[in-house]
Protein backbone atom coordinates (compact mmCIF):
# COMPACT_ATOMS: atom_id res chain seq x y z
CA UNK A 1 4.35 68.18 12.79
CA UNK A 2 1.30 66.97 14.30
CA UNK A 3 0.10 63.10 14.06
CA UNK A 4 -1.16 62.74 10.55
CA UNK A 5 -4.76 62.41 9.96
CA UNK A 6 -5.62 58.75 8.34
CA UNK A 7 -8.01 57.99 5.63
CA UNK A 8 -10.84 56.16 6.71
CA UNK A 9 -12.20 53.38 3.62
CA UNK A 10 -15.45 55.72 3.43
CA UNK A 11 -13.30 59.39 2.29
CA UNK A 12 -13.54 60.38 5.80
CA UNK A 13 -10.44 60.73 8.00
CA UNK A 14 -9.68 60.50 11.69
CA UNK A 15 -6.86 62.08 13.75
CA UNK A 16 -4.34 59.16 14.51
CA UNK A 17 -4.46 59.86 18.37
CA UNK A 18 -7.31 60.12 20.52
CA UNK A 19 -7.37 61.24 24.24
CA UNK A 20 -9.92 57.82 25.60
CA UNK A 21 -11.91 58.63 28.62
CA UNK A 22 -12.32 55.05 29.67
CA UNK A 23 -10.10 52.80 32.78
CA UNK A 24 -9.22 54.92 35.75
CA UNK A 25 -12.14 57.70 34.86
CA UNK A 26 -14.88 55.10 34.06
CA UNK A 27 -18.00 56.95 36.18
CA UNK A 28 -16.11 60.32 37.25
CA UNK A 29 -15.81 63.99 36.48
CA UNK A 30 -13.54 63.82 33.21
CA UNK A 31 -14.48 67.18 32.16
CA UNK A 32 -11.18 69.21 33.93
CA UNK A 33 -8.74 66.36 32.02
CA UNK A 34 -10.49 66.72 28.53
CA UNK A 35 -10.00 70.36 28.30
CA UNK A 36 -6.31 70.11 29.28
CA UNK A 37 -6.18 67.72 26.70
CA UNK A 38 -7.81 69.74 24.21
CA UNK A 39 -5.67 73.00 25.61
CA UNK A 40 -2.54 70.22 24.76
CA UNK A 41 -3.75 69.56 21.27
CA UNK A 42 -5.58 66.39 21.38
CA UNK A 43 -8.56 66.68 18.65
CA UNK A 44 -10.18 63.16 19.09
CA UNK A 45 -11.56 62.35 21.91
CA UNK A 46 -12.71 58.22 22.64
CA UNK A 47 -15.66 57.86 25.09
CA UNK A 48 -18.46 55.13 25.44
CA UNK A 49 -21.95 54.80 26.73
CA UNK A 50 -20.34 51.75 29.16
CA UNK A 51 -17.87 54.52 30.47
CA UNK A 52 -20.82 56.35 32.51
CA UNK A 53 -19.07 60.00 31.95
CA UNK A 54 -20.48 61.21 28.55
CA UNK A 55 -21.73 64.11 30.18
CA UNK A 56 -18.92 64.92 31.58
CA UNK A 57 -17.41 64.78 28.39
CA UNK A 58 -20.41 67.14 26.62
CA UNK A 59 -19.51 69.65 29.45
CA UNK A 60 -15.94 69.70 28.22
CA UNK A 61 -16.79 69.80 24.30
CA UNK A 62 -19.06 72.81 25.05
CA UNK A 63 -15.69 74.44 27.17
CA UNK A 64 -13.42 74.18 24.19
CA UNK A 65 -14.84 77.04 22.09
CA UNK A 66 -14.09 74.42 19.39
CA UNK A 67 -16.19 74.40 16.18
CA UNK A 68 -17.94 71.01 15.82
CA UNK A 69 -15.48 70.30 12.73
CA UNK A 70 -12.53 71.22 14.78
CA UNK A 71 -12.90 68.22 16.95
CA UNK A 72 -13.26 64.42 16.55
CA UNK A 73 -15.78 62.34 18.77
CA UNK A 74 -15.94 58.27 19.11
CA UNK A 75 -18.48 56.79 21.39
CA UNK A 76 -19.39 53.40 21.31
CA UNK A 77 -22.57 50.94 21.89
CA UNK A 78 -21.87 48.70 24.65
CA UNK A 79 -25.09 47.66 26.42
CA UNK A 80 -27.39 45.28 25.11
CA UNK A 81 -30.55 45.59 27.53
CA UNK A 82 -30.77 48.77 25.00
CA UNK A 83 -31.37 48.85 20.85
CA UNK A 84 -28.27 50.86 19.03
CA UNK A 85 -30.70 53.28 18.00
CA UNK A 86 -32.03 54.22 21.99
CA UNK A 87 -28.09 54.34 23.11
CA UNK A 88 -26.71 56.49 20.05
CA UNK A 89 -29.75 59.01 20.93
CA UNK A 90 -28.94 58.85 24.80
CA UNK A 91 -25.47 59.24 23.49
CA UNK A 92 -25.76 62.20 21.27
CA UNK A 93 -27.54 63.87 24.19
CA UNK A 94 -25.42 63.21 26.82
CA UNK A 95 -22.57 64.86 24.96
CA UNK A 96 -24.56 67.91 23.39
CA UNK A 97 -24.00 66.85 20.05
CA UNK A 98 -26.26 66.52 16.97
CA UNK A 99 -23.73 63.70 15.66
CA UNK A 100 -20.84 61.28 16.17
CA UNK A 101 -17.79 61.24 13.94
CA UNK A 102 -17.23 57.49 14.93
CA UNK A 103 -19.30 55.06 16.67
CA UNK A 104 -17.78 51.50 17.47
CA UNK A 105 -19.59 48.47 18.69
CA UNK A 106 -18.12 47.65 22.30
CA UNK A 107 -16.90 43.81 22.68
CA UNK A 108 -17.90 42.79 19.03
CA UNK A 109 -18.13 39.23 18.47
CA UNK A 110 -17.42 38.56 14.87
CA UNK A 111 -16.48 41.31 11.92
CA UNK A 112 -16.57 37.80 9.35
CA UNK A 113 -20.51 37.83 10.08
CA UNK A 114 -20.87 42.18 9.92
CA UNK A 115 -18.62 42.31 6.70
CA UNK A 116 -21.59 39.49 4.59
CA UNK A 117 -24.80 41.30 5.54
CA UNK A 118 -23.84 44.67 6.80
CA UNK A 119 -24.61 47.64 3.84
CA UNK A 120 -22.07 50.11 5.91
CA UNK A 121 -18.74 48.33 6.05
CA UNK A 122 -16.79 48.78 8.94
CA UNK A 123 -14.04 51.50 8.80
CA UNK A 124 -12.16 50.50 11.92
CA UNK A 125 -11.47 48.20 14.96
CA UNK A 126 -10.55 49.23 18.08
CA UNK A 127 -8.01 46.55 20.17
CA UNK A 128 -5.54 46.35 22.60
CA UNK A 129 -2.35 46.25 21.32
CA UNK A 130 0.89 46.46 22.55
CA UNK A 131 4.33 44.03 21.62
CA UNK A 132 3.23 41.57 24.05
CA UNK A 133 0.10 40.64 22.06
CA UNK A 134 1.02 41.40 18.58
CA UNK A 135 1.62 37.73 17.51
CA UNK A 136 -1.56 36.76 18.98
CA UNK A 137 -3.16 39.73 16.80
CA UNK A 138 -0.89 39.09 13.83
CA UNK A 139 -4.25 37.78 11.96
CA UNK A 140 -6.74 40.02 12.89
CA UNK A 141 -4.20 42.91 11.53
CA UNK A 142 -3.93 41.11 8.20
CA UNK A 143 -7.89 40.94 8.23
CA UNK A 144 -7.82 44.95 8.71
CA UNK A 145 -5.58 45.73 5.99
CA UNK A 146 -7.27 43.14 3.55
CA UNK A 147 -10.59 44.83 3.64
CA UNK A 148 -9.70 48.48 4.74
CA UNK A 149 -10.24 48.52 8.09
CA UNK A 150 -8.07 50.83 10.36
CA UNK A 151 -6.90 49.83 13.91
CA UNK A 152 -7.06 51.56 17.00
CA UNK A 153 -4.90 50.82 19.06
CA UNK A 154 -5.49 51.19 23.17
CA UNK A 155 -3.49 50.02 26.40
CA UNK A 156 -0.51 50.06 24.30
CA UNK A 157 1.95 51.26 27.08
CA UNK A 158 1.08 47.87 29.16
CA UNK A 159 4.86 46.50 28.62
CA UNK A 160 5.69 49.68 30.92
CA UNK A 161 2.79 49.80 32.92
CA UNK A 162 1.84 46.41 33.87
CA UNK A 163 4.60 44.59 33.14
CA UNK A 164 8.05 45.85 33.61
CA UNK A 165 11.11 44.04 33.73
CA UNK A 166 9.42 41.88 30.87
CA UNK A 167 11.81 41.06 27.65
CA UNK A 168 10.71 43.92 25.84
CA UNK A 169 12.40 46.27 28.12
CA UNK A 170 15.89 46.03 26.44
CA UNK A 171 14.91 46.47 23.03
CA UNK A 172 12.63 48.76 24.28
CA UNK A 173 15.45 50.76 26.24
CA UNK A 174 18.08 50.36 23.39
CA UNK A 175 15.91 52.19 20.14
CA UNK A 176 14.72 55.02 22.71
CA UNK A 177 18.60 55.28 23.19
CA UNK A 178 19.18 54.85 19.18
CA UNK A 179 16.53 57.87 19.00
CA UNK A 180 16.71 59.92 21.54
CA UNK A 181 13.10 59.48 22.79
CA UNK A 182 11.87 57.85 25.87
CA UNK A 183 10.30 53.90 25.69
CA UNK A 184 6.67 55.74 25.97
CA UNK A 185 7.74 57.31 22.98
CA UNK A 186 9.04 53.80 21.37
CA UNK A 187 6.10 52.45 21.59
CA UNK A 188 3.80 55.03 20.37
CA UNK A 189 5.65 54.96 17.31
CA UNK A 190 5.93 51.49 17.00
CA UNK A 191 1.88 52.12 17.05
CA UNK A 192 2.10 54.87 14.23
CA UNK A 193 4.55 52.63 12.44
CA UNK A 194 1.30 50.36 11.99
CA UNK A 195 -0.77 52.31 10.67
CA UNK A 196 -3.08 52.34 13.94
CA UNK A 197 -4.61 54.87 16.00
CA UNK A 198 -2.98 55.70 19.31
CA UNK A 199 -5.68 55.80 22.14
CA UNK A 200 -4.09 56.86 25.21
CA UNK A 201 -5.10 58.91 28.22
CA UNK A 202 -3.40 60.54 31.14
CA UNK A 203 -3.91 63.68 33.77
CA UNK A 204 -0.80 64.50 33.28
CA UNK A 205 0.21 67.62 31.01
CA UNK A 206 3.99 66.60 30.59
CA UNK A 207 2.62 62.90 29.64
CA UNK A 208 0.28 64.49 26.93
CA UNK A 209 2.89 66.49 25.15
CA UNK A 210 5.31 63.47 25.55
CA UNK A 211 2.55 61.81 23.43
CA UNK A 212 1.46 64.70 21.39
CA UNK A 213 5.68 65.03 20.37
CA UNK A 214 5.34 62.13 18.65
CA UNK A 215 4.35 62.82 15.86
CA UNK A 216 7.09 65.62 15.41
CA UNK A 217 9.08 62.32 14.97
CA UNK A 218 10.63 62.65 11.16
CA UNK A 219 13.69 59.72 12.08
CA UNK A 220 13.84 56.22 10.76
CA UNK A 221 10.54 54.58 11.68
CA UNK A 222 13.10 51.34 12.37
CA UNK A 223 13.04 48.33 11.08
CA UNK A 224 16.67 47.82 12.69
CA UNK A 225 15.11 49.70 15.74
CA UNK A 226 11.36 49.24 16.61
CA UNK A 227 11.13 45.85 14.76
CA UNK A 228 12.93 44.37 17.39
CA UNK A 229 10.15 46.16 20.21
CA UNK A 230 7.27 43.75 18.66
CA UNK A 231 8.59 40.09 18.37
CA UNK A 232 7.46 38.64 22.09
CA UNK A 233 4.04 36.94 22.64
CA UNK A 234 3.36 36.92 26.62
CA UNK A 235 -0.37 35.83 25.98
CA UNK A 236 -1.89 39.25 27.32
CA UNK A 237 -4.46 40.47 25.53
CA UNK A 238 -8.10 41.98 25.84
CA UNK A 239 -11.19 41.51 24.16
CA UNK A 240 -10.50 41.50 20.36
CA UNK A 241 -12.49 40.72 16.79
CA UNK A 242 -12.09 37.57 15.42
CA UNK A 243 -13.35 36.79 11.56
């Protein structure tokens, strides 16, 4: 079973895991990766205009053979010395498209202000988010759920990345024991578990179906199990949205 598509709070719905072309391929070639992505089964892909590689990423779209509807694009509006309108368009042409499925506001200050004045309400928040910041988040979660706004989460895998030998690592180690799926895995669930959007990339095809087999995952999402991943607070977070 593939990962579930989620309900956005306008009827529309987004694929729960998205392939992000941003970090390590910020300003390169990302064109060969997104198809093998795409060949995987990744349907969403997450770009943005501050990411320097959205024609890289139209060259891929246009390689798929995909039908627009058969694939999910999020780009977002990161540069102020331009208006929202001039960067969608430069945006939309970039990547060969006539529209976006999603576009997100890069480094948003303050949803509290959006939410009073805005006429389109927000539909979802992308964050880092991983076990070592979910205290710090704990708020800004509540603040999604209480007005319909779904989270994406990205750099989730920084507890194995960044930061191994860290105190997650033996809960961490002992549910991927419990069931039988590596701490990547864990974690990615523990993700799902929230209701949040996976964004994750990787050039590796054996890391994208380890991701992708996810959501064939039909055992105990875990209280006794993955509750135990997402109770430290190590202070390390990036740029979030505060009320």
């Amino acid at each position: 079973m593939p990962f579930p598509d989620i309900e956005l709070n306008d009827g529309n719905k987004i694929p729960s895991i998205a392939f992000g072309t941003g970090t390590a391929q910020r300003s390169k070639d990302v064109h060969k990766f997104i198809e093998q992505a795409i060949d995987t089964g990744f349907s969403h892909i997450d770009t943005a205009q501050i990411y320097e590689n959205e024609k890289f990423v139209g060259v891929a779209l246009r390689n798929s053979g995909l039908a627009r509807n058969e694939i999910f694009v999020t780009s977002k509006y990161g540069d102020p010395r331009t208006s929202a309108k001039e960067a969608i368009h430069t945006s939309l042409e970039d990547l060969g498209l006539k529209q976006l499925d999603l576009y997100l506001i890069h480094f948003p200050q303050s949803i509290g202000k959006l939410l009073k004045t805005a006429k389109i309400k927000p539909v979802v928040n992308q964050i880092q988010l991983h076990p070592y910041n979910i205290t710090e988040n704990a708020a800004l979660l509540k603040y999604h759920a209480e007005h319909g706004i779904i989270t994406e989460a990205y750099s989730s895998l920084i507890p194995i990345t960044s930061y191994p030998g860290g105190p997650v690592d033996a809960p961490l180690q002992a549910a991927a024991t419990r069931l039988g799926i590596t701490p990547t895995q864990v974690i990615f669930l523990w993700v799902r578990a929230k209701g949040a959007v996976v964004v994750t990339t990787s050039s590796n095809k054996q890391h994208l179906e380890e991701y992708l087999s996810v959501g064939d995952f039909t055992g105990s999402t875990g209280n006794g199990y993955l509750g135990r991943v997402g109770v430290f607070n190590m202070g390390i977070n990036g740029v979030w949205l505060l009320p």
